[in-house]
C-alpha atoms as a PDB file:
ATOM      1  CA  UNK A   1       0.701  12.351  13.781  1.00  0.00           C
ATOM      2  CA  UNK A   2       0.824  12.628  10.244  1.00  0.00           C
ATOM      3  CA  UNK A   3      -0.431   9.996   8.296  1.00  0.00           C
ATOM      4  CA  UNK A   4       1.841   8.861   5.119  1.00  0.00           C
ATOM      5  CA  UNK A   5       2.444   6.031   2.452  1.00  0.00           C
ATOM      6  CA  UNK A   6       6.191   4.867   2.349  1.00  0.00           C
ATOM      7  CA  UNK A   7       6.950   3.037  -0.864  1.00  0.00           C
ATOM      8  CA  UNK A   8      10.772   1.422  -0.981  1.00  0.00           C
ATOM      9  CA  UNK A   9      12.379   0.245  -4.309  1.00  0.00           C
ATOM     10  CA  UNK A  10      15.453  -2.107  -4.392  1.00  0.00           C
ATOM     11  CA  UNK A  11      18.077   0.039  -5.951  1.00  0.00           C
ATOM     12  CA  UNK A  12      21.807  -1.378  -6.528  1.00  0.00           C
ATOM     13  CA  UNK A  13      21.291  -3.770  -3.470  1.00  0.00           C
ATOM     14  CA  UNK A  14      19.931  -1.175  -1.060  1.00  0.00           C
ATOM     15  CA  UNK A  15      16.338  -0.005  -0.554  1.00  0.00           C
ATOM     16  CA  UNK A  16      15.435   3.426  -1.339  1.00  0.00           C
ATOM     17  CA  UNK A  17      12.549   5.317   0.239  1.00  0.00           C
ATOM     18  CA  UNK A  18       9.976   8.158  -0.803  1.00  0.00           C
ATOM     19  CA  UNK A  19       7.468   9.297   1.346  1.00  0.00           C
ATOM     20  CA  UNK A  20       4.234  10.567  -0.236  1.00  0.00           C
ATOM     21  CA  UNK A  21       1.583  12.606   1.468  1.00  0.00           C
ATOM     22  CA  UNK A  22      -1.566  14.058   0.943  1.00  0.00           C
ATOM     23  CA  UNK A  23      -2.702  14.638  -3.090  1.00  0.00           C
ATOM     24  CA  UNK A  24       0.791  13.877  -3.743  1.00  0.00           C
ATOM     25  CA  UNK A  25       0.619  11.073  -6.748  1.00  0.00           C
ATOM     26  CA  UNK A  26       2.593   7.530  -5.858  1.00  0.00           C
ATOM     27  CA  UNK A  27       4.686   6.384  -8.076  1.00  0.00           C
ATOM     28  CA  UNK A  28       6.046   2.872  -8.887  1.00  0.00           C
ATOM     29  CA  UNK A  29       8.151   1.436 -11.154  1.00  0.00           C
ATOM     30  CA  UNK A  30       6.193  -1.782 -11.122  1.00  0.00           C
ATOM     31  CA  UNK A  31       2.859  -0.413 -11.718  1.00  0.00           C
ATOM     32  CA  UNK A  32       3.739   2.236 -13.846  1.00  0.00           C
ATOM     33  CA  UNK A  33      -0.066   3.049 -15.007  1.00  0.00           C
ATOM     34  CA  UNK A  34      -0.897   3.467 -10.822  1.00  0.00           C
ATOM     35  CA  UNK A  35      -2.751   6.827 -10.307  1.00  0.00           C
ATOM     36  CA  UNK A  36      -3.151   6.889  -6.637  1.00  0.00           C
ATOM     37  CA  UNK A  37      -2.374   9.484  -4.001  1.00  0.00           C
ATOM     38  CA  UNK A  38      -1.638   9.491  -0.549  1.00  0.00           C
ATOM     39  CA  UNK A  39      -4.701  10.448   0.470  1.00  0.00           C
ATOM     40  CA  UNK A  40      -6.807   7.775  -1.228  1.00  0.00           C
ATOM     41  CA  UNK A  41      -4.951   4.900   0.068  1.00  0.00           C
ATOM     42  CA  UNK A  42      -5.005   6.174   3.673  1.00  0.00           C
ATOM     43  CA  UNK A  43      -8.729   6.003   3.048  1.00  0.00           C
ATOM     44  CA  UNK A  44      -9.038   3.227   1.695  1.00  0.00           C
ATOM     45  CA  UNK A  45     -10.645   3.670  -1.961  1.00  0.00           C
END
C-alpha cells in the first residue's frame, strides 16, 4: 500500500482532488507559504 496525502479544494461547487506523494511539495491555496511534502506529513514532522 502506498502511503499518500489527498488535499481537496472546493472549486465551482464541486471538490477537486490532487494526490501528492513522496518529496512531491503540497500545495494549498489557503496556506500559500506551506512548504511541506508528502513524505514529511506521513511522518509526522
Amino acid at each position: 500500500m502506498q502511503q499518500k496525502v489527498t488535499v481537496l479544494a472546493w472549486v465551482e461547487g464541486l471538490y477537486e482532488e490532487t494526490v501528492y506523494q513522496g518529496k512531491r511539495h503540497i500545495s494549498s491555496l489557503l496556506f500559500g507559504e506551506l512548504e511541506l511534502t508528502a513524505a514529511q506529513v506521513l511522518e509526522g514532522r
